[in-house]
Protein backbone atom coordinates (compact mmCIF):
# COMPACT_ATOMS: atom_id res chain seq x y z
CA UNK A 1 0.00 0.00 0.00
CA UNK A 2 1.63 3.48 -0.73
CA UNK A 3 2.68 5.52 1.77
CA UNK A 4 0.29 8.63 1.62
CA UNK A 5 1.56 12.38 2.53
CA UNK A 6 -0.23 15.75 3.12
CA UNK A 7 1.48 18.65 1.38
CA UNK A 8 0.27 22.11 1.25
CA UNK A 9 1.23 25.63 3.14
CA UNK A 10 1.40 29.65 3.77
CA UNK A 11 3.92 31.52 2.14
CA UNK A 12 4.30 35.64 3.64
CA UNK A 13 6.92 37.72 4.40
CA UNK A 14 4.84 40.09 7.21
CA UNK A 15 5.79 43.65 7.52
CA UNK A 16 4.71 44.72 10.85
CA UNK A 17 5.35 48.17 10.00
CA UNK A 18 3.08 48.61 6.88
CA UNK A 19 -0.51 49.75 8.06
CA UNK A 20 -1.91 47.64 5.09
CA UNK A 21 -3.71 44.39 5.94
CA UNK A 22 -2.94 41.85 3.29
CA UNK A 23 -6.33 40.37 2.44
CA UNK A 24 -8.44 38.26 0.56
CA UNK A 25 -7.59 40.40 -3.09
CA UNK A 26 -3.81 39.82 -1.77
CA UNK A 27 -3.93 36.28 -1.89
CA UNK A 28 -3.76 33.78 -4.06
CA UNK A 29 -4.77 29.97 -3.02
CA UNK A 30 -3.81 26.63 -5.29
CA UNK A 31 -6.04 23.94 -3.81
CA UNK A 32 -6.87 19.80 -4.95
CA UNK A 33 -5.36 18.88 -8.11
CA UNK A 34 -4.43 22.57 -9.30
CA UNK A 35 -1.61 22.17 -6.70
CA UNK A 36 -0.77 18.52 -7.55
CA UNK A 37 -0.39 19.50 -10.75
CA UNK A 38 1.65 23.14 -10.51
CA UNK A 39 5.40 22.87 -11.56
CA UNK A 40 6.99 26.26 -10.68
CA UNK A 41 10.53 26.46 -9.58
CA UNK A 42 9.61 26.60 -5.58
CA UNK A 43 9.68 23.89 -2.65
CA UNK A 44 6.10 22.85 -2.53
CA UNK A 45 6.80 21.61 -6.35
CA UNK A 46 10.10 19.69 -5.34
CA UNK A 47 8.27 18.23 -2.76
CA UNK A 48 5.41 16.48 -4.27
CA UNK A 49 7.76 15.99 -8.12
CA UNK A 50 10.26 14.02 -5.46
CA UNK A 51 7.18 11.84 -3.65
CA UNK A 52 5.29 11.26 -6.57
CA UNK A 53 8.53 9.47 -7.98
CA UNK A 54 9.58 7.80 -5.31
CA UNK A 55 6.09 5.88 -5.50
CA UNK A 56 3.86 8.50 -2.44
CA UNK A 57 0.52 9.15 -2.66
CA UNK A 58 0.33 13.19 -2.65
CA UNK A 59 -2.39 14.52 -0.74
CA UNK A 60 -2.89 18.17 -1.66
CA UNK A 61 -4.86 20.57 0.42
CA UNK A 62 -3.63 24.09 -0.50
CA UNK A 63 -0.94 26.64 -0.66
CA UNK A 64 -1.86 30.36 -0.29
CA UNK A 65 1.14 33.24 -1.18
CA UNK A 66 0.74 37.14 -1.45
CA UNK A 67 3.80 39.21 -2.13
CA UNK A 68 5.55 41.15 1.00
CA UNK A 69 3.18 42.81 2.76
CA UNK A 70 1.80 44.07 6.25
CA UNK A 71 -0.13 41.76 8.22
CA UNK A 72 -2.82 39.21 7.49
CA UNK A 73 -6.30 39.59 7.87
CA UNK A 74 -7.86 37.54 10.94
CA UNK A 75 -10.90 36.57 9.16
CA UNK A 76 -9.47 35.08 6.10
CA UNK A 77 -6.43 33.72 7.66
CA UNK A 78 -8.78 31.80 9.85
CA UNK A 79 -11.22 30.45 7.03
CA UNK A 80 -8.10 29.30 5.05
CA UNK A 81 -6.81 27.16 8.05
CA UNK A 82 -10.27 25.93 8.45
CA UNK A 83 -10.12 24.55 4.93
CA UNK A 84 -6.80 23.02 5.15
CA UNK A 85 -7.63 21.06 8.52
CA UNK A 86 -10.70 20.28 7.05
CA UNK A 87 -8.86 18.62 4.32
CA UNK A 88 -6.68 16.93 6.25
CA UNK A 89 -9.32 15.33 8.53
CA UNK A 90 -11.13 14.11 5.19
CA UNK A 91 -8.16 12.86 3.93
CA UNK A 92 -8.51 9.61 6.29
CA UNK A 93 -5.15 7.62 7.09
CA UNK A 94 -1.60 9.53 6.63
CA UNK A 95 1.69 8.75 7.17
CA UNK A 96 3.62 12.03 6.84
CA UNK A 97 3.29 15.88 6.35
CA UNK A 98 5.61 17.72 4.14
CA UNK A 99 4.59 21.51 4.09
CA UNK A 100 6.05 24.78 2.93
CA UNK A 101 5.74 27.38 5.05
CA UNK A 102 7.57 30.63 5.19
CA UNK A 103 8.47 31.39 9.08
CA UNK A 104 7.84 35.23 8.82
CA UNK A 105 4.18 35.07 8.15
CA UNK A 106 2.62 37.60 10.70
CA UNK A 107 -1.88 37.15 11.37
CA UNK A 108 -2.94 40.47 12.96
CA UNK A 109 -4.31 40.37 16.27
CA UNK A 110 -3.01 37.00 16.17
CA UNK A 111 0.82 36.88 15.73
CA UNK A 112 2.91 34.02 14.08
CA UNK A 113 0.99 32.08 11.63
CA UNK A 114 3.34 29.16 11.27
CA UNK A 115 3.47 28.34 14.93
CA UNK A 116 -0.29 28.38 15.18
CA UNK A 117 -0.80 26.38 11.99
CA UNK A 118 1.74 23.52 13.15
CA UNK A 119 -0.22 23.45 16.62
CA UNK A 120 -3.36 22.99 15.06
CA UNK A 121 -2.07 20.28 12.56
CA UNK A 122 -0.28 18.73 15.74
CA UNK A 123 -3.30 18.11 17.63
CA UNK A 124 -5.49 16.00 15.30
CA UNK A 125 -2.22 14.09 14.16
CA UNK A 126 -0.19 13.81 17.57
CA UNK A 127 2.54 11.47 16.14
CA UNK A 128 2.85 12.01 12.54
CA UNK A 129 5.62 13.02 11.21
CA UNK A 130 5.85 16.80 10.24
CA UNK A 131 8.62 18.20 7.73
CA UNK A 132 8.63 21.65 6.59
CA UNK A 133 10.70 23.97 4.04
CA UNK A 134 11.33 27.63 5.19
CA UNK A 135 12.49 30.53 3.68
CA UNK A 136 15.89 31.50 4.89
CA UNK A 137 14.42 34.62 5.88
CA UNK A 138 12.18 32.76 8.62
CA UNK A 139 11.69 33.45 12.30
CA UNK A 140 11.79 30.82 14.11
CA UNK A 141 9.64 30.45 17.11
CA UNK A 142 9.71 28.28 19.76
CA UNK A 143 6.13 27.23 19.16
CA UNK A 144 7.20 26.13 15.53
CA UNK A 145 10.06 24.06 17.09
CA UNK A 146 7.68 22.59 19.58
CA UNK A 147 5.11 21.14 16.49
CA UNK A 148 7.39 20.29 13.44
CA UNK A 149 9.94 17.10 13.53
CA UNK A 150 12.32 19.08 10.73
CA UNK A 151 12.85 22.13 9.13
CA UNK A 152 15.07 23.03 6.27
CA UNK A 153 16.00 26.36 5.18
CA UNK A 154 16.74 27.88 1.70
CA UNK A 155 20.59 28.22 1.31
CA UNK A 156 20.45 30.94 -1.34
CA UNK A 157 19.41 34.62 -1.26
CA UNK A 158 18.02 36.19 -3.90
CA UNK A 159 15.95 32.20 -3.27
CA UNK A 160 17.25 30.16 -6.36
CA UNK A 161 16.93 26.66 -4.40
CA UNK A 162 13.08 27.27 -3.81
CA UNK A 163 12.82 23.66 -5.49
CA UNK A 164 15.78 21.89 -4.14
CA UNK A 165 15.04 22.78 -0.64
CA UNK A 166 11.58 21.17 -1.12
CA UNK A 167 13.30 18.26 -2.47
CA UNK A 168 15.38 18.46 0.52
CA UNK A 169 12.26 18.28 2.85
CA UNK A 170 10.39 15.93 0.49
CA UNK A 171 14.05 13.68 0.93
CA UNK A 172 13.65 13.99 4.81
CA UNK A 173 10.09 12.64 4.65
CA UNK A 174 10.92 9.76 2.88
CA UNK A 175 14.21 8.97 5.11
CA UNK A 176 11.39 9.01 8.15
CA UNK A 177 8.86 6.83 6.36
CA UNK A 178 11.25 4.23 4.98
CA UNK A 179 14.08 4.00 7.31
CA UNK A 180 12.03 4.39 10.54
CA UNK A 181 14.25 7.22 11.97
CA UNK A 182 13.60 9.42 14.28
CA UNK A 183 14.05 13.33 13.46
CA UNK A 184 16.03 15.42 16.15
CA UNK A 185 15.73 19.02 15.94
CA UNK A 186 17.79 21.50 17.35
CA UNK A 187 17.46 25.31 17.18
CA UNK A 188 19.86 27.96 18.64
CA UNK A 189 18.62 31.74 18.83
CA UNK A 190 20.83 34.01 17.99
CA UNK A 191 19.71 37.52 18.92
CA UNK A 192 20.99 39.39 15.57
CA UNK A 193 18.68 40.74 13.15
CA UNK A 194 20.49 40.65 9.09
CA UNK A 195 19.36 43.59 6.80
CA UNK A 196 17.92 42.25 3.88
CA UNK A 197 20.75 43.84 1.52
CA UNK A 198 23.41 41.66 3.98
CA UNK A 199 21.89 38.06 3.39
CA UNK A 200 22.90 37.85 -0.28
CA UNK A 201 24.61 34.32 -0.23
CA UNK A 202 27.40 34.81 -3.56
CA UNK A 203 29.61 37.63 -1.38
CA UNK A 204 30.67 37.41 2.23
CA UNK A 205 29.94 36.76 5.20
CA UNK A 206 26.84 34.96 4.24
CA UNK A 207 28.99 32.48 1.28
CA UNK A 208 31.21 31.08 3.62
CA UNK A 209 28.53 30.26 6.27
CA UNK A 210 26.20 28.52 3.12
CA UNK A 211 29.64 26.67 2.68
CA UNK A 212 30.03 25.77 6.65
CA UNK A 213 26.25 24.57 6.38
CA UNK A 214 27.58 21.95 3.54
CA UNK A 215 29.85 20.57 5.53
CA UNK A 216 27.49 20.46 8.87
CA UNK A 217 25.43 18.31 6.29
CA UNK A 218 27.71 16.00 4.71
CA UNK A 219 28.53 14.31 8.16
CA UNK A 220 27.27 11.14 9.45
CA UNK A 221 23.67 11.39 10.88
CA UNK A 222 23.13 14.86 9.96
CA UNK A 223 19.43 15.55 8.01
CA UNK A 224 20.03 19.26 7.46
CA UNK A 225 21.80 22.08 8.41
CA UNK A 226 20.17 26.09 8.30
CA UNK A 227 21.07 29.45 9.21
CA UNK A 228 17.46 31.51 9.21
CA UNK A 229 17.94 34.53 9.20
CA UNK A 230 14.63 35.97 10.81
CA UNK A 231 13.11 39.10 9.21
CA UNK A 232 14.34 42.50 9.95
CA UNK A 233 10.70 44.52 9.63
CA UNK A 234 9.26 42.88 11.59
CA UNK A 235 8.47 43.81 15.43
CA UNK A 236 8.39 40.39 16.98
CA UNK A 237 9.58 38.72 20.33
CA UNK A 238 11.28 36.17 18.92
CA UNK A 239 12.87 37.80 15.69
CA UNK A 240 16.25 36.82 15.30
CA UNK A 241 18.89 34.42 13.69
CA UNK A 242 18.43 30.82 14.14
CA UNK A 243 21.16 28.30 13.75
CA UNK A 244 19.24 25.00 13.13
CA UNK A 245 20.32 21.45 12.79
CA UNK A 246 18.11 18.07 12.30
CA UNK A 247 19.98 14.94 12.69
CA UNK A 248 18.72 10.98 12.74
CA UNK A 249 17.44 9.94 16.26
CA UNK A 250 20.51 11.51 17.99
CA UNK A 251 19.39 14.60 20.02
CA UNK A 252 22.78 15.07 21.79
CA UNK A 253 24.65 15.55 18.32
CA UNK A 254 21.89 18.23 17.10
CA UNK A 255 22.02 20.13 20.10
CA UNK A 256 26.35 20.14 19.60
CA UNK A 257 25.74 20.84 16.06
CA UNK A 258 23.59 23.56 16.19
CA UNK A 259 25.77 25.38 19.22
CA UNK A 260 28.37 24.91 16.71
CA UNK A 261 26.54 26.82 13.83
CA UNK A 262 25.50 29.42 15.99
CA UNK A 263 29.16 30.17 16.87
CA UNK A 264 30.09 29.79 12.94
CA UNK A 265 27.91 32.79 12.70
CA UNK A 266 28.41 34.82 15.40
CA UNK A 267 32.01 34.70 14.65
CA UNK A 268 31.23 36.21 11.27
CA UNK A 269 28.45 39.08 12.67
CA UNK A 270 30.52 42.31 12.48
CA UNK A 271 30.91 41.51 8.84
CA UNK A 272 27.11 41.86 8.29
CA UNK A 273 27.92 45.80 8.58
CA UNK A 274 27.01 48.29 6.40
CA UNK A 275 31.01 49.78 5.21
CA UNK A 276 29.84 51.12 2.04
CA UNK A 277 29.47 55.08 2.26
CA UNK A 278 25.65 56.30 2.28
CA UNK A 279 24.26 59.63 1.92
CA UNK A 280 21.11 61.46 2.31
CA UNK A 281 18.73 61.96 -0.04
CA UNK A 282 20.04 65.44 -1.04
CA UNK A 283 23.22 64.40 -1.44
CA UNK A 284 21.83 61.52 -3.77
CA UNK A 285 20.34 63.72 -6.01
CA UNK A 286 23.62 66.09 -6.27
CA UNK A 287 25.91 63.05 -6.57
CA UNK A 288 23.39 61.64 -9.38
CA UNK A 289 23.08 65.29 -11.48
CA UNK A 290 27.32 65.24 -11.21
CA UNK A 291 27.74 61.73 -12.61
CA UNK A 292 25.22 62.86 -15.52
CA UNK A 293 27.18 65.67 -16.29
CA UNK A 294 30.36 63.52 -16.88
CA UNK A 295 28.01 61.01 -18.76
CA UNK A 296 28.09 58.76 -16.68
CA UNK A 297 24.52 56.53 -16.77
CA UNK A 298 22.96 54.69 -15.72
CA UNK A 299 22.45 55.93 -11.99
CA UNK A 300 20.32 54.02 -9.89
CA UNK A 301 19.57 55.35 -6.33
CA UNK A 302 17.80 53.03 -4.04
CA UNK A 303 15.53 54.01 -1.38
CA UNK A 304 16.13 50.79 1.10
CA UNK A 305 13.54 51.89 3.47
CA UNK A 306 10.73 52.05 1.31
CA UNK A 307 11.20 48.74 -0.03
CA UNK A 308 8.28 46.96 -1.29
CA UNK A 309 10.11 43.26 -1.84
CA UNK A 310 10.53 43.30 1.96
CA UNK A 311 6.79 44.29 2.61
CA UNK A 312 6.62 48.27 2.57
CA UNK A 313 3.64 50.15 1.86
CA UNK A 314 5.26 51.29 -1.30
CA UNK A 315 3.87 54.97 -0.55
CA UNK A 316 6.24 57.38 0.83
CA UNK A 317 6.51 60.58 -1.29
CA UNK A 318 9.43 62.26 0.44
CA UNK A 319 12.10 60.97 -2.24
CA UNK A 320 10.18 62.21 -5.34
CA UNK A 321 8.96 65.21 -3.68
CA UNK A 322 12.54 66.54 -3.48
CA UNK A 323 13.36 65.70 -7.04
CA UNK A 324 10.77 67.67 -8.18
CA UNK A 325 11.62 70.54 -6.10
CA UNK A 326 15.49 70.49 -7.10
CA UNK A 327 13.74 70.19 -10.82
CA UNK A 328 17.38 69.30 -12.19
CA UNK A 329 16.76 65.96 -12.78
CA UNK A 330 13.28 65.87 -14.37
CA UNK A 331 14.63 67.47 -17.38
CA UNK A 332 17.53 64.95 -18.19
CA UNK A 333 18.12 62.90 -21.20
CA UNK A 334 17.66 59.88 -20.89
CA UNK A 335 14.73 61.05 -18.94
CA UNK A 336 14.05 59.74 -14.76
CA UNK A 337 12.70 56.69 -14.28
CA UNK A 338 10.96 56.60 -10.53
CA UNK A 339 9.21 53.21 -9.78
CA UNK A 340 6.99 52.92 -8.38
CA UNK A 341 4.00 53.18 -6.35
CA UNK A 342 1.25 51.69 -4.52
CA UNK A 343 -2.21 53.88 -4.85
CA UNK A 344 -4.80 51.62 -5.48
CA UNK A 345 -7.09 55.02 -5.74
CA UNK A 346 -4.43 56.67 -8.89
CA UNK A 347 -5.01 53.48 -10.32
CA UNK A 348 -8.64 53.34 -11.25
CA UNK A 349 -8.59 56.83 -11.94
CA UNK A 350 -6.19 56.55 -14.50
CA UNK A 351 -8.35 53.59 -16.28
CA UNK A 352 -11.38 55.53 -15.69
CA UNK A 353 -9.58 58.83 -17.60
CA UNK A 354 -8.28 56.20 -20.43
CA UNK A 355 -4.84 56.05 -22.42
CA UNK A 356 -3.13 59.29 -23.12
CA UNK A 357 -5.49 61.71 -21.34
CA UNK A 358 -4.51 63.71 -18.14
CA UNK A 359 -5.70 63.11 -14.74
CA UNK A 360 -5.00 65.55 -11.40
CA UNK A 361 -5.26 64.03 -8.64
CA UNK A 362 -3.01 63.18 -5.18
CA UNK A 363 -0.32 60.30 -5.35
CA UNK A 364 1.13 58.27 -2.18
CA UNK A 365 0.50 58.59 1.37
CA UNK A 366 -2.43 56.61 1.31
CA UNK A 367 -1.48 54.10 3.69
CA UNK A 368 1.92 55.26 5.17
CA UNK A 369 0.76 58.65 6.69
CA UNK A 370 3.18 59.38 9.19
CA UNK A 371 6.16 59.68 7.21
CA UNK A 372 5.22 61.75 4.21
CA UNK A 373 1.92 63.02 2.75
CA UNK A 374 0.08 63.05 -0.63
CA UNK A 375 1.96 64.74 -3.58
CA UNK A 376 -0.19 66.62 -6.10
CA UNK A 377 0.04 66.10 -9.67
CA UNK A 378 -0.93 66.41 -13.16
CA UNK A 379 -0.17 63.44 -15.38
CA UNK A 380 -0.53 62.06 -18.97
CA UNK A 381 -1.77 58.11 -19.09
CA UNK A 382 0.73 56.32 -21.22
CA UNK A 383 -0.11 52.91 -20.17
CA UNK A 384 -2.65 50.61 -18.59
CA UNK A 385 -1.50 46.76 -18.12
């Protein structure tokens, strides 16, 4: 009879600083056989591709993901749970779980989704197996810890081993099922928050500890081997580095293991500094006009607070207010490309007003009112998508 395992998950990245709830229009849910059948280059595919062929019946229940964002709504992150442990419970007899969860997925009003999910799951299915993927940018809580049997983290950032690492849990799973191991986690807090900008894995300090996590790895008993790196906008307890080991049946050599990865990285945490020289946004804009003059394009000037890939509201006017006040670079050639905003309200009015008309209106500060506040303009449509 074939072994039969649940897959399925949440995947956020929770800024608890943006005032926008991510909710139902935010998310998008794969449930039944659309997930079964989805291929895309991320760890809930490399988990069921990898227990499909090693002969696993693949249960699917669903897998919701919205880009960065502020928290989730209550409401819908409840109904969504509801579903999934409703499909669980229908699904009858199961050997294993093999999720995909994030680790910095934030409910409002409710706090850490992944802990709360795993308790749930734990109490209908108290000995189970439970392995989960996690983005290297997880948090780990000691709730999580408490309800899974094994986590393994992405080992790239920008995230290019989305798949492999859910072949790596999917891998794990089967080890469990076949072998009749018994998983051994150990996790070691590490209170250090990485900027986002810091946790690209091809330059130092970050490729040599990916390196020391290979080596963790390739010794006897060892499962897996992660450095998550927790997620710096977030306002959370338990945010922070976690050095994370899962070994087979031998608890005293994950908790030595994972001490030992913690110190790896702690050794290596003055290096996550920011050396390079930074300036404010005057100086930006003067730096950028000289470097024009010399012809010397193109300039790109990133605004890392604002940052909508790490969950910002995407609507702080403060940068573009000043460029149109200095005026000096809205009449260069090539001309100033500023992307982009959020302003769901701009939006319609520019489809209502149609292609190559003008609309007046307000732009940014919708959401993000503290920091800046609504810049006025007049603009010509030159594209709807």
């Amino acid at each position: 009879m074939k072994k039969r395992v649940i897959i399925g998950g949440l995947h956020h990245e929770s800024d608890t600083f943006n005032p926008i709830i991510t909710g139902r229009n935010d998310i998008w849910v794969l449930r039944g056989d659309e997930l079964l059948a989805q291929r895309e280059a991320n760890s809930v595919s490399g988990e069921i591709v990898t227990l499909l062929e090693a002969g696993y019946e693949v249960i699917p229940t669903l897998i919701a993901r919205a880009v960065p964002n502020g928290e989730w709504d209550r409401e819908y992150y409840q109904e969504l749970k509801a579903e999934m442990l409703q499909k669980i419970k229908e699904a009858g007899e199961i050997d294993a779980f093999c999720l995909s969860l994030h680790g910095s997925m934030r409910v409002k009003g409710l706090g850490a989704a992944e802990g709360d999910l795993l308790k749930a799951i734990r109490e209908l299915y108290p000995t189970t197996p439970i392995v989960t993927s996690l983005d290297m940018h997880a948090t780990v809580t000691k709730k999580m810890v408490e309800y899974a049997d094994a986590f393994v983290g992405y080992k790239t950032a920008p995230h290019v081993d989305e798949y492999e690492t859910g072949v790596h849990a999917a891998k794990i799973t089967i080890d469990i099922l076949e072998k009749g191991i018994i998983p051994q986690m150990s996790a070691v807090h590490v209170p250090f928050i990485v900027a986002g900008e810091q946790s690209e894995t091809s330059v130092e300090p970050m490729k040599s500890l990916m390196s020391y996590l290979k080596t963790v790895e390739e010794q006897p008993k060892v499962l897996a081997a992660s450095i998550l790196l927790g997620f710096p906008w977030a306002d959370t307890e338990e945010n922070g580095v976690t050095a994370l080991v899962v070994t087979e049946s031998d608890k005293t050599l994950a908790d030595k293991l994972s001490m030992q990865v913690a110190k790896e990285f702690w050794s290596k945490h003055e290096s996550f500094g920011f050396y390079n020289e930074t300036r404010t946004s005057e100086d930006s804009i003067e730096e950028t006009y000289k470097l024009l003059q010399k012809g010397v394009y193109p300039v790109v000037i990133s605004d890392s607070g604002d940052n909508p890939t790490a969950g910002s509201s995407q609507d702080v006017t403060n940068f573009l207010k000043l460029i149109i006040e200095d005026k000096r670079l809205c009449y260069i050639k090539p001309q100033l490309c500023y992307q982009a905003f959020y302003d769901p309200e701009v939006c319609s009015l520019a489809f209502q007003t149609g292609l190559n008309n003008k609309i007046k209106t307000t732009l940014g500060a919708k959401f993000d009112t503290k920091k800046s506040s609504p810049l006025t303009i007049e603009a010509t449509v030159k594209a709807l998508c």
